[in-house]
C-alpha atoms as a PDB file:
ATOM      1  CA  UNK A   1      -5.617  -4.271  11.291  1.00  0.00           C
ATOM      2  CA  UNK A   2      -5.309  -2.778   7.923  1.00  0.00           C
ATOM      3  CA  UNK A   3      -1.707  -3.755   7.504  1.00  0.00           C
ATOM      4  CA  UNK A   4      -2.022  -7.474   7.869  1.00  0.00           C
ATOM      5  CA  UNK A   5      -4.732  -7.377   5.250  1.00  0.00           C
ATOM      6  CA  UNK A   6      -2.689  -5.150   2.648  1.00  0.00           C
ATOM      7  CA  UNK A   7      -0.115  -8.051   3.003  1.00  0.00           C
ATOM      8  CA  UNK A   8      -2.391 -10.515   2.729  1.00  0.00           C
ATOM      9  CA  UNK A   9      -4.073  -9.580  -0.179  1.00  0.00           C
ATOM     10  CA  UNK A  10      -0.435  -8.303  -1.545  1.00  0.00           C
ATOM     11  CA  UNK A  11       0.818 -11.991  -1.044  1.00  0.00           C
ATOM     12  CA  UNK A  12      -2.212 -13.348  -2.983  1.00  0.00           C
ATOM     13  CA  UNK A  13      -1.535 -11.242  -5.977  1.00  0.00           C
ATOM     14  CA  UNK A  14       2.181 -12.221  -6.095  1.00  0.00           C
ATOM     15  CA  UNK A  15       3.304 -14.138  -9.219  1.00  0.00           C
ATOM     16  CA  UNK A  16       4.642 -17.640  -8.058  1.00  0.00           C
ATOM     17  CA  UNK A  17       8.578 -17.530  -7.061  1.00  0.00           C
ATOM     18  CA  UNK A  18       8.249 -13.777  -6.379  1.00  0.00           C
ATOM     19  CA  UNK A  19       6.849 -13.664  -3.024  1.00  0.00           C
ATOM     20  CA  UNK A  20       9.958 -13.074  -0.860  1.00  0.00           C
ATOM     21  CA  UNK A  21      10.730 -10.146  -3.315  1.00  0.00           C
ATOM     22  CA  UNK A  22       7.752  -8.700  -3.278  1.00  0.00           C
ATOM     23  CA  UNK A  23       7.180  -8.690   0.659  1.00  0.00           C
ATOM     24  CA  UNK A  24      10.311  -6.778   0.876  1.00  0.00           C
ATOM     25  CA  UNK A  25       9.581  -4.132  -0.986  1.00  0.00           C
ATOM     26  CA  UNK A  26       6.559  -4.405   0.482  1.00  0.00           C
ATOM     27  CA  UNK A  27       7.582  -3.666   4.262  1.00  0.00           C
ATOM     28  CA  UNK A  28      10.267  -1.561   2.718  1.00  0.00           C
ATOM     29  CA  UNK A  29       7.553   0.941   1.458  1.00  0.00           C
ATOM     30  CA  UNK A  30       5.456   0.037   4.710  1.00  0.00           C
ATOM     31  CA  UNK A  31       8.567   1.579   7.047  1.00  0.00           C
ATOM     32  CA  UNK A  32       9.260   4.777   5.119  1.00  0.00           C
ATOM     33  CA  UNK A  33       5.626   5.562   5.507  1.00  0.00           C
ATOM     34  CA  UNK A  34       5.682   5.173   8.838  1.00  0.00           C
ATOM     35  CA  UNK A  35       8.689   7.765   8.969  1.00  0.00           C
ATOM     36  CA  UNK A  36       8.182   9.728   5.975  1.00  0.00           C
ATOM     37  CA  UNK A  37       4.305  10.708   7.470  1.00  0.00           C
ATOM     38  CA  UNK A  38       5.157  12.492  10.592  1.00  0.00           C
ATOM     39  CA  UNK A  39       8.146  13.896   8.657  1.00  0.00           C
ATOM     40  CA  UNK A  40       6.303  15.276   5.836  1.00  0.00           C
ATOM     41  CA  UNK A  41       3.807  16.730   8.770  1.00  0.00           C
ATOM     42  CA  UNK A  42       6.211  18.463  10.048  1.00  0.00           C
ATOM     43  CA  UNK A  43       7.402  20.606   6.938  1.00  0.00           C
ATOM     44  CA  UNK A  44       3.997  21.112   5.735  1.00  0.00           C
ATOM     45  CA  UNK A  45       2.898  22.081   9.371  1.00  0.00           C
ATOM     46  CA  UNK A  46       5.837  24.725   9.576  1.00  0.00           C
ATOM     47  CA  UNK A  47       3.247  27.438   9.578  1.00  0.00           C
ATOM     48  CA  UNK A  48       0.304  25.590  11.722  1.00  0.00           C
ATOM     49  CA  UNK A  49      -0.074  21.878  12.756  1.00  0.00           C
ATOM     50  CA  UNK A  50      -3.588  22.481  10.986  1.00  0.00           C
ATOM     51  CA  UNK A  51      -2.324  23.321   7.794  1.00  0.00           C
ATOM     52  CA  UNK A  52       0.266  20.157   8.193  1.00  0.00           C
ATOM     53  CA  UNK A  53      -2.445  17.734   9.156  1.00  0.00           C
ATOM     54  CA  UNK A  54      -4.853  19.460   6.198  1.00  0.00           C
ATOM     55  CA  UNK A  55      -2.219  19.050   3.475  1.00  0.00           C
ATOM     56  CA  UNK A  56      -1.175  15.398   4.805  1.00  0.00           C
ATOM     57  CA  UNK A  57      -4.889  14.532   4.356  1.00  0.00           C
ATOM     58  CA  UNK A  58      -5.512  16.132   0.699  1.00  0.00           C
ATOM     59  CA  UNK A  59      -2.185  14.314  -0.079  1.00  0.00           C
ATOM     60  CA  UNK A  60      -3.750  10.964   0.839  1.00  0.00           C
ATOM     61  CA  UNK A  61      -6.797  11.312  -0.275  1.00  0.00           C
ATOM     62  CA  UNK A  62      -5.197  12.125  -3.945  1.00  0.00           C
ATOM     63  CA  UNK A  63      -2.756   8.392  -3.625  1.00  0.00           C
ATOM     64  CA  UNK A  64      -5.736   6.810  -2.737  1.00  0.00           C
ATOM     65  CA  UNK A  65      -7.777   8.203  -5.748  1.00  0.00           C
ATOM     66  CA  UNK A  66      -4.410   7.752  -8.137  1.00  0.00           C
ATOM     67  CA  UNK A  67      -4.360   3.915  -6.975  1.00  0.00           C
ATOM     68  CA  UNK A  68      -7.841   3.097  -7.233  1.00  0.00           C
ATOM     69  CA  UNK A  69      -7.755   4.450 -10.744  1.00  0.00           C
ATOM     70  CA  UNK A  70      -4.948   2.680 -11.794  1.00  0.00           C
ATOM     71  CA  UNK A  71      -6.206  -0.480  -9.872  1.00  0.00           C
ATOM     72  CA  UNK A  72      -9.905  -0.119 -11.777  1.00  0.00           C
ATOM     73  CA  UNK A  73      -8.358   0.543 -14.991  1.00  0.00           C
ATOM     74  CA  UNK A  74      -5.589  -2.256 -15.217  1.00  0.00           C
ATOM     75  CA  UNK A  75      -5.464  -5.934 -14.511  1.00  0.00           C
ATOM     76  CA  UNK A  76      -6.818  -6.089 -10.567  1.00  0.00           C
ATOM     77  CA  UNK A  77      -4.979  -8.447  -8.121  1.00  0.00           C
ATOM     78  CA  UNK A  78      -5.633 -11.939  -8.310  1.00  0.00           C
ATOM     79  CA  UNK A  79      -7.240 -13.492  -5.214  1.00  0.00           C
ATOM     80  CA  UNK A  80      -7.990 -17.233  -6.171  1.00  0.00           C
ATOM     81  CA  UNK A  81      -5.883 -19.929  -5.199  1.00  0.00           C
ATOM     82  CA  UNK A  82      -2.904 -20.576  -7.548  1.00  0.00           C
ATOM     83  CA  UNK A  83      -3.622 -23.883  -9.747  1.00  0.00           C
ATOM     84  CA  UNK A  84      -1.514 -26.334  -8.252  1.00  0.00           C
ATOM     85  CA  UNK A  85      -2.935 -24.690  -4.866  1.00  0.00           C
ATOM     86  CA  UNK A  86      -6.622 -26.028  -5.732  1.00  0.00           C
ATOM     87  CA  UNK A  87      -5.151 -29.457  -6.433  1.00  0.00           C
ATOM     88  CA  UNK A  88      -4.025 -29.856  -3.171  1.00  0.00           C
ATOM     89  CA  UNK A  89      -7.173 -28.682  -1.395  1.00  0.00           C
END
């Protein structure tokens, strides 16, 4: 559920002429997280699948905080419909 939204809101955002781009890297990033996850469980869970899940979660929970921040402090996506977009409607 959360990944069709992401996209969503990623296309909306996407300067006009860009979009294919964009979604690529966009599912590229989407792919290794879905490997790199229960890789990087793995080597932090060497000692205990506790500690591997624990440090997973910290890890998270610090992205999340580093992109809100930079999402709160710079320019935030833009979710209205692109000008010529409006005309149509």
């Amino acid at each position: 559920m959360v990944t069709p939204l992401g996209f969503a809101r990623l296309a909306a955002a996407v300067p006009e002429g860009r979009l294919g781009e964009t979604m690529g890297a966009g599912e590229v990033g989407r792919e290794l997280g879905d490997a790199g996850g229960p890789a990087a469980v793995g080597a932090y869970g060497l000692g205990s699948l506790a500690a591997g899940f624990t440090t997973r979660a910290i890890v998270l929970l610090l992205r999340t905080g580093l992109a809100l921040h930079k999402t709160t402090k710079g320019s935030s996506p833009r979710l209205a419909p692109r000008p010529q977009e409006a005309s149509l409607s």
